[in-house]
Protein backbone atom coordinates (compact mmCIF):
# COMPACT_ATOMS: atom_id res chain seq x y z
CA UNK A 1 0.00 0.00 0.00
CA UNK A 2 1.29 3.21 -1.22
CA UNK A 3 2.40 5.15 1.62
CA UNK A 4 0.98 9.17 1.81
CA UNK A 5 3.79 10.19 4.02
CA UNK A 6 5.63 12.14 1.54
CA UNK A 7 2.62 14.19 0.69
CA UNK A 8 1.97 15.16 4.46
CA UNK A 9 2.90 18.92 5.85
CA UNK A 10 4.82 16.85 8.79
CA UNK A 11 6.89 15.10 6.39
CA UNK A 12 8.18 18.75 4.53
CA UNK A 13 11.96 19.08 3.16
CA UNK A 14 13.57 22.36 2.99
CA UNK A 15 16.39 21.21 0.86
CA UNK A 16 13.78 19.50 -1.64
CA UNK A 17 11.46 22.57 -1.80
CA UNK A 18 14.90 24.48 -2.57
CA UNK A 19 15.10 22.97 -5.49
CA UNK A 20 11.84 23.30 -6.78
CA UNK A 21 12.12 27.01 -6.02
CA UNK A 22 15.91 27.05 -7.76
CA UNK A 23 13.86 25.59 -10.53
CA UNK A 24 11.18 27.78 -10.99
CA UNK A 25 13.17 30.49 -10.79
CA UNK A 26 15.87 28.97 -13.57
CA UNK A 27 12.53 28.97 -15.77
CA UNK A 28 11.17 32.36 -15.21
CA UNK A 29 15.16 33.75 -15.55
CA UNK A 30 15.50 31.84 -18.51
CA UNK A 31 12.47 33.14 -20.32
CA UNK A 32 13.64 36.36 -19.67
CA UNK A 33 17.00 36.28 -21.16
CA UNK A 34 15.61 34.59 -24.34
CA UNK A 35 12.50 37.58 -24.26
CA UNK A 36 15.60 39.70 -23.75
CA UNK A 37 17.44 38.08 -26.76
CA UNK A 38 14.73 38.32 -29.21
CA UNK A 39 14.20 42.23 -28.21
CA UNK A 40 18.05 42.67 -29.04
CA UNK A 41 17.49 40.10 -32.33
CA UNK A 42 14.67 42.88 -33.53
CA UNK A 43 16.82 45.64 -32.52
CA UNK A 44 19.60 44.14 -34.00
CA UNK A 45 17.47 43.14 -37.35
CA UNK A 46 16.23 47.14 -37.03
CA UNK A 47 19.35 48.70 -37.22
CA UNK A 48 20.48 46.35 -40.37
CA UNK A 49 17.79 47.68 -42.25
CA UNK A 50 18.34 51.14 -40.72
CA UNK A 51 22.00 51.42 -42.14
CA UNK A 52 20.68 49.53 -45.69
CA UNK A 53 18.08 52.17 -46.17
CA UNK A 54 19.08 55.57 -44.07
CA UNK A 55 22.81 55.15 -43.01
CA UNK A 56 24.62 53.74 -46.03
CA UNK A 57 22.90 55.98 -48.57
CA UNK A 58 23.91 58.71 -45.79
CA UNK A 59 27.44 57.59 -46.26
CA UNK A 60 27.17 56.88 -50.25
CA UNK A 61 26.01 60.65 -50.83
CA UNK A 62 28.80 62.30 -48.26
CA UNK A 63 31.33 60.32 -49.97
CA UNK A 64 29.96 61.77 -53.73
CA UNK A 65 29.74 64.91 -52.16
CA UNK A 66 33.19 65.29 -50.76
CA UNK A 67 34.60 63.43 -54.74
CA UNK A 68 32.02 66.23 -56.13
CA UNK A 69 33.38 69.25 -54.05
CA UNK A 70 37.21 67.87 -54.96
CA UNK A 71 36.87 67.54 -58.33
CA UNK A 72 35.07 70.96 -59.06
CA UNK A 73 37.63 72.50 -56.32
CA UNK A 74 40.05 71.05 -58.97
CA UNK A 75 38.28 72.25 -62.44
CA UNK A 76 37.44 75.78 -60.98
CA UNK A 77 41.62 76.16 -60.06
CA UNK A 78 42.17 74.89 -63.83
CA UNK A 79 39.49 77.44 -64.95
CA UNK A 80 40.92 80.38 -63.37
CA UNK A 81 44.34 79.45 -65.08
CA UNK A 82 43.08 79.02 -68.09
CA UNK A 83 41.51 82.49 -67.93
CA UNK A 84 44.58 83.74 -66.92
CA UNK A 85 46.34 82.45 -69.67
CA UNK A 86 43.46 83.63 -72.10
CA UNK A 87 43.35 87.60 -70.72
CA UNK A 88 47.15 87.82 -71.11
CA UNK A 89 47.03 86.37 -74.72
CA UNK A 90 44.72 89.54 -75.14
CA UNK A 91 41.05 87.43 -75.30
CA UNK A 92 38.12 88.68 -74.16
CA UNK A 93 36.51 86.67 -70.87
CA UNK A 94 33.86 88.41 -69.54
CA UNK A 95 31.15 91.84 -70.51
CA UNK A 96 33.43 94.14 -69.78
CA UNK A 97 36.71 93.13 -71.75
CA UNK A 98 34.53 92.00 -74.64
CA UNK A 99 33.29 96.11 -74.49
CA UNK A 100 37.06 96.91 -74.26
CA UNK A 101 37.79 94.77 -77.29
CA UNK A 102 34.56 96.53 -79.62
CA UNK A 103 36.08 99.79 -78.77
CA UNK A 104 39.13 98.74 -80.46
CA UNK A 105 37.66 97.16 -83.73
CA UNK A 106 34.91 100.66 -84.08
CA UNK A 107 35.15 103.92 -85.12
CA UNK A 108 33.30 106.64 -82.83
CA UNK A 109 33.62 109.74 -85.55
CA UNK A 110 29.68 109.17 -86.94
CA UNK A 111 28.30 107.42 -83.95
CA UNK A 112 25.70 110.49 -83.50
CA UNK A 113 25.19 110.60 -87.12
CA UNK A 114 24.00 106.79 -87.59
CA UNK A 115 22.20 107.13 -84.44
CA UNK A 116 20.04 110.19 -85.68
CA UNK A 117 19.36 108.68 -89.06
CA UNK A 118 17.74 105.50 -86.84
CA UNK A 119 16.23 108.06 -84.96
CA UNK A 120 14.86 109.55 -88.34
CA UNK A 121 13.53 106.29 -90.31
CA UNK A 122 12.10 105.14 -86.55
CA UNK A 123 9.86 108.39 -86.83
CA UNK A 124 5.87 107.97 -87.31
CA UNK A 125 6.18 110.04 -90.47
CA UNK A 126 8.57 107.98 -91.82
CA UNK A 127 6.55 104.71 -90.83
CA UNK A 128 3.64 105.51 -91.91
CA UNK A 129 5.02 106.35 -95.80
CA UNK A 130 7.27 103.37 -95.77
CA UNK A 131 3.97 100.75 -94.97
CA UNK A 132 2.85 101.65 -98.59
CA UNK A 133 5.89 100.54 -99.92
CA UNK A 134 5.65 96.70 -100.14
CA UNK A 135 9.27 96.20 -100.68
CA UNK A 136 10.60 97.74 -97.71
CA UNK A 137 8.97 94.99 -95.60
CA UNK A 138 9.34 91.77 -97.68
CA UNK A 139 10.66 89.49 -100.14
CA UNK A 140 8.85 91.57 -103.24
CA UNK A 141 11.16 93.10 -106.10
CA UNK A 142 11.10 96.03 -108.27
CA UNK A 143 10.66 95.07 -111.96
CA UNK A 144 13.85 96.31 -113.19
CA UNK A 145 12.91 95.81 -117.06
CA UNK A 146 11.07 98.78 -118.17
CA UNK A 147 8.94 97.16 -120.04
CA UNK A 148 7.57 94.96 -116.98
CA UNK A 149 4.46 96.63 -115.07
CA UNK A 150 5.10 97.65 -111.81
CA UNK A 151 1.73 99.28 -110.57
CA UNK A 152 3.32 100.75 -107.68
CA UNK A 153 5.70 102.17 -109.54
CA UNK A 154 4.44 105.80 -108.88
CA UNK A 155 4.11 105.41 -105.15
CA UNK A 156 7.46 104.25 -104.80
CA UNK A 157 9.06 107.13 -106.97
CA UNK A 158 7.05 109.53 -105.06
CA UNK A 159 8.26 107.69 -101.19
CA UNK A 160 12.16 108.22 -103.09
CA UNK A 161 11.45 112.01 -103.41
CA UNK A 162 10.22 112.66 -100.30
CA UNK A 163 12.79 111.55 -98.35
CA UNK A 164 15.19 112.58 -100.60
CA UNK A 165 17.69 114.12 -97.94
CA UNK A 166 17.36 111.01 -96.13
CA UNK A 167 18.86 108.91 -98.65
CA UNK A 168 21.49 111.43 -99.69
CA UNK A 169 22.59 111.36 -95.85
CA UNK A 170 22.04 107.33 -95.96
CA UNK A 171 24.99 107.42 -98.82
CA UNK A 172 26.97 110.03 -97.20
CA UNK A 173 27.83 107.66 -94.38
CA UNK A 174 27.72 104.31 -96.13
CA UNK A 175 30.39 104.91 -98.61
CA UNK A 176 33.73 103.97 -97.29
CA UNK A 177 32.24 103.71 -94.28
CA UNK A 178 33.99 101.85 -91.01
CA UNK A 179 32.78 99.89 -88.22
CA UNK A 180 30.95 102.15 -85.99
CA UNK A 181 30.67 102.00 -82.78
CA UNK A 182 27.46 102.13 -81.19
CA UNK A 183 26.28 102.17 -77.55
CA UNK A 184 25.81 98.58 -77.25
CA UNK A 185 26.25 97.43 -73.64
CA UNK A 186 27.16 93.87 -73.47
CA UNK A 187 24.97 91.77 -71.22
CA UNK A 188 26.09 87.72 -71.95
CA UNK A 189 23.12 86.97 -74.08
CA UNK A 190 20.58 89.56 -73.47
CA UNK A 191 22.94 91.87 -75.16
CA UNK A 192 20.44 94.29 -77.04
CA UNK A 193 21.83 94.98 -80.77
CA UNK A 194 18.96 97.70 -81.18
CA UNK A 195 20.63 98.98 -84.77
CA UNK A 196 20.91 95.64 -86.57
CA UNK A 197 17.15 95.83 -87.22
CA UNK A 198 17.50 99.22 -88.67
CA UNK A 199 20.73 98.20 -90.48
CA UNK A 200 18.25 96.35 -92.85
CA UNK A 201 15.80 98.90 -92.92
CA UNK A 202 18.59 100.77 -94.35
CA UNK A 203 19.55 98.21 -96.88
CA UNK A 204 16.27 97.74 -98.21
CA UNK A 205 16.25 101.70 -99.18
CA UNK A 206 19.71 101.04 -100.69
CA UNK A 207 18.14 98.20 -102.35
CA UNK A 208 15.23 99.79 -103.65
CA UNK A 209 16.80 103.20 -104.87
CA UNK A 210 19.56 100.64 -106.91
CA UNK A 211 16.57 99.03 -108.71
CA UNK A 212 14.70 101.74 -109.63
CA UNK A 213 18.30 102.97 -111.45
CA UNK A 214 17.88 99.70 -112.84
CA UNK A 215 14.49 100.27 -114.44
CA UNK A 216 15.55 103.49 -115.49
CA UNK A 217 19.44 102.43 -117.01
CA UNK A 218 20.78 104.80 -114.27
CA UNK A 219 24.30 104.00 -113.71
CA UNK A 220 25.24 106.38 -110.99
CA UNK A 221 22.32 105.47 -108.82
CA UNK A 222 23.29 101.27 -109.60
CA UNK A 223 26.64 101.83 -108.76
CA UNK A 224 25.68 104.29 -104.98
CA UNK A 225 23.09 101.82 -104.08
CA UNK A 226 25.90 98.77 -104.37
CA UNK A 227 28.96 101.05 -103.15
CA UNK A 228 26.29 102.20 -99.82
CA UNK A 229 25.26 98.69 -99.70
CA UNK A 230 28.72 97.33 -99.46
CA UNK A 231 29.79 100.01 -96.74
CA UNK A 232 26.14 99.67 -94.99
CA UNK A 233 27.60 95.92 -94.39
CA UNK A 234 31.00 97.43 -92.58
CA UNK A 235 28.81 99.32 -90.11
CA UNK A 236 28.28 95.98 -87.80
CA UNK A 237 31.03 94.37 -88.86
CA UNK A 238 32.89 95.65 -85.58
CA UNK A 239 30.74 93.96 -83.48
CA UNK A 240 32.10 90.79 -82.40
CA UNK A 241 28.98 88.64 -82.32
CA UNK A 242 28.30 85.71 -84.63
CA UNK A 243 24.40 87.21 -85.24
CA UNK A 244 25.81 90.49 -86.01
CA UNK A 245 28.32 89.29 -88.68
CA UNK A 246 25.71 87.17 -90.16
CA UNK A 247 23.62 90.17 -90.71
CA UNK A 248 26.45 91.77 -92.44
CA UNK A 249 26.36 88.85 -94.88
CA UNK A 250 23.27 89.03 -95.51
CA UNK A 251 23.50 93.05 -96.03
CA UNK A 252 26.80 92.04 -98.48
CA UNK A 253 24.48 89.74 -100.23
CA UNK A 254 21.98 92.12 -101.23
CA UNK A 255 24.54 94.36 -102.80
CA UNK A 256 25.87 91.38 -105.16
CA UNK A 257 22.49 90.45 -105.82
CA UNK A 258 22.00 93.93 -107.14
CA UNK A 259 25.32 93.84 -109.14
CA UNK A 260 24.61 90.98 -110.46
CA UNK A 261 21.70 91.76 -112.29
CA UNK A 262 22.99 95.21 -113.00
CA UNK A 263 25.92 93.01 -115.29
CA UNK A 264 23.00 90.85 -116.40
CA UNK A 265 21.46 93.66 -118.32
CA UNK A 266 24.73 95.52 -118.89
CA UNK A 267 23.22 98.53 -117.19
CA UNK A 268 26.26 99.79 -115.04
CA UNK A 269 28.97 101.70 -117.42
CA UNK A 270 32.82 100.77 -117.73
CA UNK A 271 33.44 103.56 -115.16
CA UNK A 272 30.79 103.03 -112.44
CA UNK A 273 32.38 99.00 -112.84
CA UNK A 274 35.71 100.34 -112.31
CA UNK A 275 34.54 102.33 -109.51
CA UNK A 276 33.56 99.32 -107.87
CA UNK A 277 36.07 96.48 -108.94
CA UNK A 278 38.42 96.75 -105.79
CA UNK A 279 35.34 97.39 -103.36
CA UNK A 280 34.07 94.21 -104.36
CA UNK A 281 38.12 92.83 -104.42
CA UNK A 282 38.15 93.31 -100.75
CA UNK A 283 36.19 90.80 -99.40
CA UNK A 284 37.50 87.96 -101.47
CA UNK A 285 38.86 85.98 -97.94
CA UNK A 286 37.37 85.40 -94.88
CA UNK A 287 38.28 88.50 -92.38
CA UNK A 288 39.24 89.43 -89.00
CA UNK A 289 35.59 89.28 -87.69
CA UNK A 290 35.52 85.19 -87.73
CA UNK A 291 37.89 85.27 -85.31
CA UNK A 292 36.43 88.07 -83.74
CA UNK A 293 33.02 86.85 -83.00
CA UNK A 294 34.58 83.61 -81.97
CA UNK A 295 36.11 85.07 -79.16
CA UNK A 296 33.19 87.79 -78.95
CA UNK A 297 31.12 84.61 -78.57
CA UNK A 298 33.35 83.07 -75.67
CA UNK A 299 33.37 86.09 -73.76
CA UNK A 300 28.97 86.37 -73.52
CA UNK A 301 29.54 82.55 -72.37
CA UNK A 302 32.26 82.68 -69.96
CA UNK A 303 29.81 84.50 -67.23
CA UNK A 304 26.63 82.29 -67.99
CA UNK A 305 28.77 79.09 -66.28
CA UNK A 306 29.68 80.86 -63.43
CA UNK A 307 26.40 81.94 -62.60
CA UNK A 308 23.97 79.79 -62.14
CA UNK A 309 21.01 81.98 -61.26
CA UNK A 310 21.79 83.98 -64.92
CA UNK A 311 21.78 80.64 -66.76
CA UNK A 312 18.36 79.78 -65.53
CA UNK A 313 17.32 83.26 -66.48
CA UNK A 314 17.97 82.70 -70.53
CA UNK A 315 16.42 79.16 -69.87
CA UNK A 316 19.62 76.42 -69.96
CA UNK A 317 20.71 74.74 -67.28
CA UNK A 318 20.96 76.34 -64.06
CA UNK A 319 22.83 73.20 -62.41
CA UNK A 320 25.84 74.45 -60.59
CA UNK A 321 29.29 73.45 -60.70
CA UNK A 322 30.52 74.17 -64.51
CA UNK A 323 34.30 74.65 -64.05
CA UNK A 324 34.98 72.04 -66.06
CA UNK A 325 31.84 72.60 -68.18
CA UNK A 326 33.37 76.42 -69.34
CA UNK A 327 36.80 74.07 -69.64
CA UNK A 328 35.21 72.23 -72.46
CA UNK A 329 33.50 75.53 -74.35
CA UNK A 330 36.84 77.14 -74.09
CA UNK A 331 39.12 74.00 -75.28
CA UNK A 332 36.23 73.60 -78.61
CA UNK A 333 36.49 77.36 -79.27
CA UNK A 334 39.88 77.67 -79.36
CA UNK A 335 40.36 74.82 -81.53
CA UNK A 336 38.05 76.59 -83.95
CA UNK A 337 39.85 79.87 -83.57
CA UNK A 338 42.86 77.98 -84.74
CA UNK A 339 41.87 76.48 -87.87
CA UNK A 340 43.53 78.38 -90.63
CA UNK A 341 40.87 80.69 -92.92
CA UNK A 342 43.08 80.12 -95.93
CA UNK A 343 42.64 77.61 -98.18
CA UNK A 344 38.52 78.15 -97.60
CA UNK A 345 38.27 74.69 -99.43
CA UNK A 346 40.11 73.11 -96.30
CA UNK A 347 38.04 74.78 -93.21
CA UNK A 348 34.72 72.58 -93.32
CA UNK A 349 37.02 69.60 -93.40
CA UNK A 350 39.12 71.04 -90.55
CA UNK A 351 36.67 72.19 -88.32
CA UNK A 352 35.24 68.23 -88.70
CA UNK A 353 38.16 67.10 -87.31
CA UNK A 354 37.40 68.45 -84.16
CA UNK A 355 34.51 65.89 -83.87
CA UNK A 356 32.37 68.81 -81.90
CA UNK A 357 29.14 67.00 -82.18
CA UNK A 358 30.53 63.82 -81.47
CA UNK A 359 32.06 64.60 -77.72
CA UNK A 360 29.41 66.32 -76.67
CA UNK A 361 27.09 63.40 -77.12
CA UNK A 362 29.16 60.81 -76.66
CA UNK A 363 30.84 59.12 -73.53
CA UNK A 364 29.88 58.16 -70.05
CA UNK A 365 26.95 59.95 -67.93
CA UNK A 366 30.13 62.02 -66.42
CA UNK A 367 31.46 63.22 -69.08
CA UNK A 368 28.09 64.11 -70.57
CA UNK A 369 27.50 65.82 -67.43
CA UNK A 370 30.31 68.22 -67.71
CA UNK A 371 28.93 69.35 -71.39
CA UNK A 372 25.62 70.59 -70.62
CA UNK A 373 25.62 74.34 -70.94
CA UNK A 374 28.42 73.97 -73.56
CA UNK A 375 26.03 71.76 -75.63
CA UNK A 376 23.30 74.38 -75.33
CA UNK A 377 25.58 77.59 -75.35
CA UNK A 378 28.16 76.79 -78.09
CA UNK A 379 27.06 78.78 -81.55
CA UNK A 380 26.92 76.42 -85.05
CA UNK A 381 30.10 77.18 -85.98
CA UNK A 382 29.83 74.85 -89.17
CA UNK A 383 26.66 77.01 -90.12
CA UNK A 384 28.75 80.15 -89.44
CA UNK A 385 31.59 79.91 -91.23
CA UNK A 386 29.71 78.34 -94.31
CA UNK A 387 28.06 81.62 -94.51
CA UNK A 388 31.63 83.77 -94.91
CA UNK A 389 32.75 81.11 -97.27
CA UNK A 390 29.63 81.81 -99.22
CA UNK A 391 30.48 85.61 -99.07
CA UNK A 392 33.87 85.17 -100.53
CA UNK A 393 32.69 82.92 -102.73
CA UNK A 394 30.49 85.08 -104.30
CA UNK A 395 32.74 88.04 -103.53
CA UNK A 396 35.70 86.37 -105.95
CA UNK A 397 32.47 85.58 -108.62
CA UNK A 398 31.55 89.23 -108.53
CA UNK A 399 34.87 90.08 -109.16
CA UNK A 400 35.19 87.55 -112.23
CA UNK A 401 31.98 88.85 -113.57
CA UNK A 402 33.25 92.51 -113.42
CA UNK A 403 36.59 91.61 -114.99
CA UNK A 404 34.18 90.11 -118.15
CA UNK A 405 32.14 93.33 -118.74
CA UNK A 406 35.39 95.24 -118.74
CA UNK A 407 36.54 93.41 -121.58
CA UNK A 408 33.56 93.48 -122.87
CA UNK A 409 34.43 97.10 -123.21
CA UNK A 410 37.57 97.01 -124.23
CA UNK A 411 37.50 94.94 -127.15
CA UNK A 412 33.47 95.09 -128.09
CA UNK A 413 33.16 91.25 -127.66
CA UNK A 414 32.62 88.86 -124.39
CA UNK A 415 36.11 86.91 -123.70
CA UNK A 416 36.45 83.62 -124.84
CA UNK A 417 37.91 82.40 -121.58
CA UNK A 418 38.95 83.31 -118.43
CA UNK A 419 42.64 83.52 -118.86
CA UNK A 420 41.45 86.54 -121.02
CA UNK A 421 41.11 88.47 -118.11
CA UNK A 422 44.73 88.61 -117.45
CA UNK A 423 45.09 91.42 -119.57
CA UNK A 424 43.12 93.41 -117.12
CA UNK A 425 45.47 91.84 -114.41
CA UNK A 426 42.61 90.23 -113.24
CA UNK A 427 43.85 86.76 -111.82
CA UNK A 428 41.18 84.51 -112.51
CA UNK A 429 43.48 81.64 -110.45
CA UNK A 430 43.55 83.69 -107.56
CA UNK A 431 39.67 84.55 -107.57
CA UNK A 432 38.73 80.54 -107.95
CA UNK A 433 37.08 79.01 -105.41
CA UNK A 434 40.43 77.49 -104.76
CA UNK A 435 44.08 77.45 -106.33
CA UNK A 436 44.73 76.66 -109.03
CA UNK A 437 41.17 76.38 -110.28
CA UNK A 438 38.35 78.96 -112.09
CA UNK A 439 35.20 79.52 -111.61
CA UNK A 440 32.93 77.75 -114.78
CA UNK A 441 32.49 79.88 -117.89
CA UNK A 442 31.30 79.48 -121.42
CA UNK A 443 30.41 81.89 -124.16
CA UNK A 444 27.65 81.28 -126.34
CA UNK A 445 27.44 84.06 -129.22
CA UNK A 446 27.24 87.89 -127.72
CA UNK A 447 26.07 86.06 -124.68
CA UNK A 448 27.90 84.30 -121.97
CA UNK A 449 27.21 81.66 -117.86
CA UNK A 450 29.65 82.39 -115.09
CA UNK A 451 28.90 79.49 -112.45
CA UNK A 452 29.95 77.83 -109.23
CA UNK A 453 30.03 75.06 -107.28
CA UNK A 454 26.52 75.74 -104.97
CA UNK A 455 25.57 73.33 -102.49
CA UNK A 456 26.63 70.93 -101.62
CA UNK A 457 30.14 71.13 -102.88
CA UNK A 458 31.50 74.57 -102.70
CA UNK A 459 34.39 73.85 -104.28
CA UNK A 460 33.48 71.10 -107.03
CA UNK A 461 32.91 73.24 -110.34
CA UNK A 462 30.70 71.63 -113.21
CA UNK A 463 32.01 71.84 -116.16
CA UNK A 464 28.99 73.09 -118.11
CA UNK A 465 25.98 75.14 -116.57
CA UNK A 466 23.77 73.63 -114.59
CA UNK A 467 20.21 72.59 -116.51
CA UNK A 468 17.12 74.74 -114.70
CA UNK A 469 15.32 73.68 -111.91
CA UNK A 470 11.57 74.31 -112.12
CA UNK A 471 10.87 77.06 -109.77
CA UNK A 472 7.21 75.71 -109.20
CA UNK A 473 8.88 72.27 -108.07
CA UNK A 474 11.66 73.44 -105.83
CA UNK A 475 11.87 76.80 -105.12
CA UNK A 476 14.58 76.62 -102.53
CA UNK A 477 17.16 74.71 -105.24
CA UNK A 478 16.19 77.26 -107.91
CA UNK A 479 17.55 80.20 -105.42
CA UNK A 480 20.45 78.09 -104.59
CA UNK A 481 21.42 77.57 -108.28
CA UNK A 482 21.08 81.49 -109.55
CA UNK A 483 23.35 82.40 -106.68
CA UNK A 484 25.60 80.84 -108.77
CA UNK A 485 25.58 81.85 -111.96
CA UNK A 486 25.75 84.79 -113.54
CA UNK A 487 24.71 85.45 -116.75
CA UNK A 488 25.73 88.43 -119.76
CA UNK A 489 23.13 89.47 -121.81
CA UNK A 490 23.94 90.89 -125.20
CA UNK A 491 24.69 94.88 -125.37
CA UNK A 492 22.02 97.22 -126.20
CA UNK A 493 22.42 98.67 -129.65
């Protein structure tokens, strides 16, 4: 029989209860070391995920930070060398040494002069008589065949008179005229060029006044309208902006447009050609301005990478930090400035060497980086310089087509050839569009075609005229083609 001894309060062992207490209290310990160890495992697991997602990005964008600040401490120290080394070559780098730089290529003798004559054309009289004239606002032409209508033929002659004294003080300055300087005050690219619009207001009276002494076979008024237009074009050529020279090409083409046809119709005499053989003879090469508004160009740019808050003013980027941004615009510019103007046939090809497009497109997210505002500040150079290559072109063309009428009137018959010209000591080899080589030209009776290259090969001369292009079909081609040729209409009896 089982005893119930053990059970019994009398029979009670302190050492046995001991352990039951040693026990429990192992348990209850025990479950809070492991409650204690799985609060430390969360904490633990908490601040893994902690430094994944706050610490080590922390970290990741101090360390970029500290390689950004070091490597733009480094480009800005190479930036302020290199601007060093560009101001003591003589360069314009900023507004004001770009203004110091226009003061030396202008002329300040009729500043006030040109300035009232804008002042006069700008007037509401003068408005309000030049809105009836449709050629002073557009692409239209005066007939210059008499026997063409022109029903606005008596308006216009009537506009010439009135302002009479207006054009006579319009030719009084253009002729032999300099670069003037105006007061432009340079600004990066809000620069304001106020007279350039009124530089073709100007032109288009030149223009006009030369037709209508087409019309009539007058000479003397042919020869001032192309002698003002070619000085109008010298007016702007001082200032040493890539828009400005472009408008001086385009001024410079009007007045060879005008020549040309005034050869066409052999309405300009032997000594009115004379008059302007060497005018036209001295624009035959690319100039001084290239260069010019290259570094003119630089010098608007320069202050838009060191100023952010400007740069998000004309709309590019505002990011800071372009040290070696302005590195990259200065290193392409100079490498343009440096390409040699002479032979013209060789600059295109040149100026692809320098593979512009090409690194600022290409290469790592970095390197891209660093070409931002260069990419969106950095003129079309190609397009630029295409343009004055155009102008000489056509300059050297003019010149041919002068020498041609001259014999013409020397020995009562068109040349046979080129080489005729040498007579005149007109060098036909130095007016090609490159050495050694003539423009094309064939003589067909008491008529004769002087022609060029055109797009897209300046330089590649057909050797017979080129066959018409339907104006109806491709009006753009048609204009391209009688830019280049030039044509010599029989004499009037």
């Amino acid at each position: 029989m089982c005893s119930l001894q053990a059970y019994t309060p009398n029979t009670w062992n302190p050492s046995e209860s001991y352990d039951r207490l040693t026990w429990l209290y192992l348990v209850l310990g025990t479950n809070a070391v492991h409650q204690q160890n799985e609060r430390a495992l969360k904490r633990s697991r908490l601040f893994v995920w902690a430094s994944f997602f706050v610490v080590i990005p922390l970290s990741l964008l101090l360390v970029a930070a500290l390689l950004w600040i070091g490597r733009e401490y480094s480009g800005s120290r190479r930036l302020k060398a290199r601007i060093a080394i560009l101001k003591k070559q003589g360069y314009p780098i900023d507004n004001e040494t770009l203004d110091e730089l226009y003061k030396i290529k202008t002329d300040p003798t009729n500043t006030d002069a040109w300035l009232e004559l804008i002042a006069r054309i700008k007037a509401p009289d003068f408005v309000a008589s030049s809105k009836a004239i449709p050629y002073l606002g557009s692409e239209a032409e005066v007939p210059i065949s008499p026997s063409e209508e022109w029903t606005e033929e008596q308006v216009a002659l009537a506009f010439v008179k009135k302002w009479k004294s207006l054009y006579a003080d319009l030719l009084i300055l253009s002729l032999d005229a300099k670069p003037v300087r105006f007061p432009i005050v340079f600004d990066s690219f809000q620069t304001l060029l106020t007279q350039t619009q009124e530089m073709r207001q100007f032109a288009r009276l030149l223009q006009l006044s030369g037709r209508i002494g087409l019309r009539t076979r007058d000479s003397s008024a042919v020869r001032d309208a192309i002698d003002g237009l070619l000085g109008l074009s010298r007016v702007s050529s001082g200032e040493p902006l890539m828009v400005s020279q472009l408008v001086v090409t385009a001024i410079d083409g009007v007045a060879l447009d005008l020549l040309k046809d005034g050869i066409r119709q052999d309405a300009i005499d032997e000594s009115d050609l004379k008059i302007l053989l060497p005018k036209v003879l001295a624009a035959i090469n690319i100039g001084p301005e290239w260069s010019s508004a290259i570094v003119g160009e630089r010098a608007i740019a320069l202050p838009i990478f060191a100023d952010s808050k400007k740069a998000k003013s004309l709309g590019v980027s505002s990011v800071p930090g372009r040290s070696r941004d302005a590195l990259f615009y200065i290193d392409i510019s100079q490498q343009i400035l440096e390409i040699p103007t002479e032979p013209m046939s060789e600059i295109l090809a040149k100026m692809g060497e320098t593979k512009i497009e090409e690194r600022m497109t290409k290469g790592n997210w970095s390197a891209q980086f660093d070409r931002v505002l260069t990419s969106q500040l950095m003129p079309n150079y190609a397009m630029a310089v295409n343009a004055l290559i155009r102008k000489a072109l056509q300059h050297r063309m003019a010149a041919t087509a002068i020498g041609i009428r001259l014999y013409e009137d020397v020995h009562f018959e068109l040349p046979n050839a080129l080489s005729d010209l040498s007579e005149l000591a007109i060098d036909t080899k130095r007016l090609g569009p490159k050495e050694e080589t003539s423009f094309g030209y064939a003589r067909k009776g008491n008529s004769a075609k002087l022609w060029g290259g055109g797009n897209p090969d300046l330089f590649s001369i057909p050797k017979t005229p080129p066959s018409a292009i339907d104006s109806e079909t491709n009006a753009a081609a048609k204009a391209e083609q009688e830019r280049w040729l030039w044509e010599f209409l029989p004499k009037s009896p």
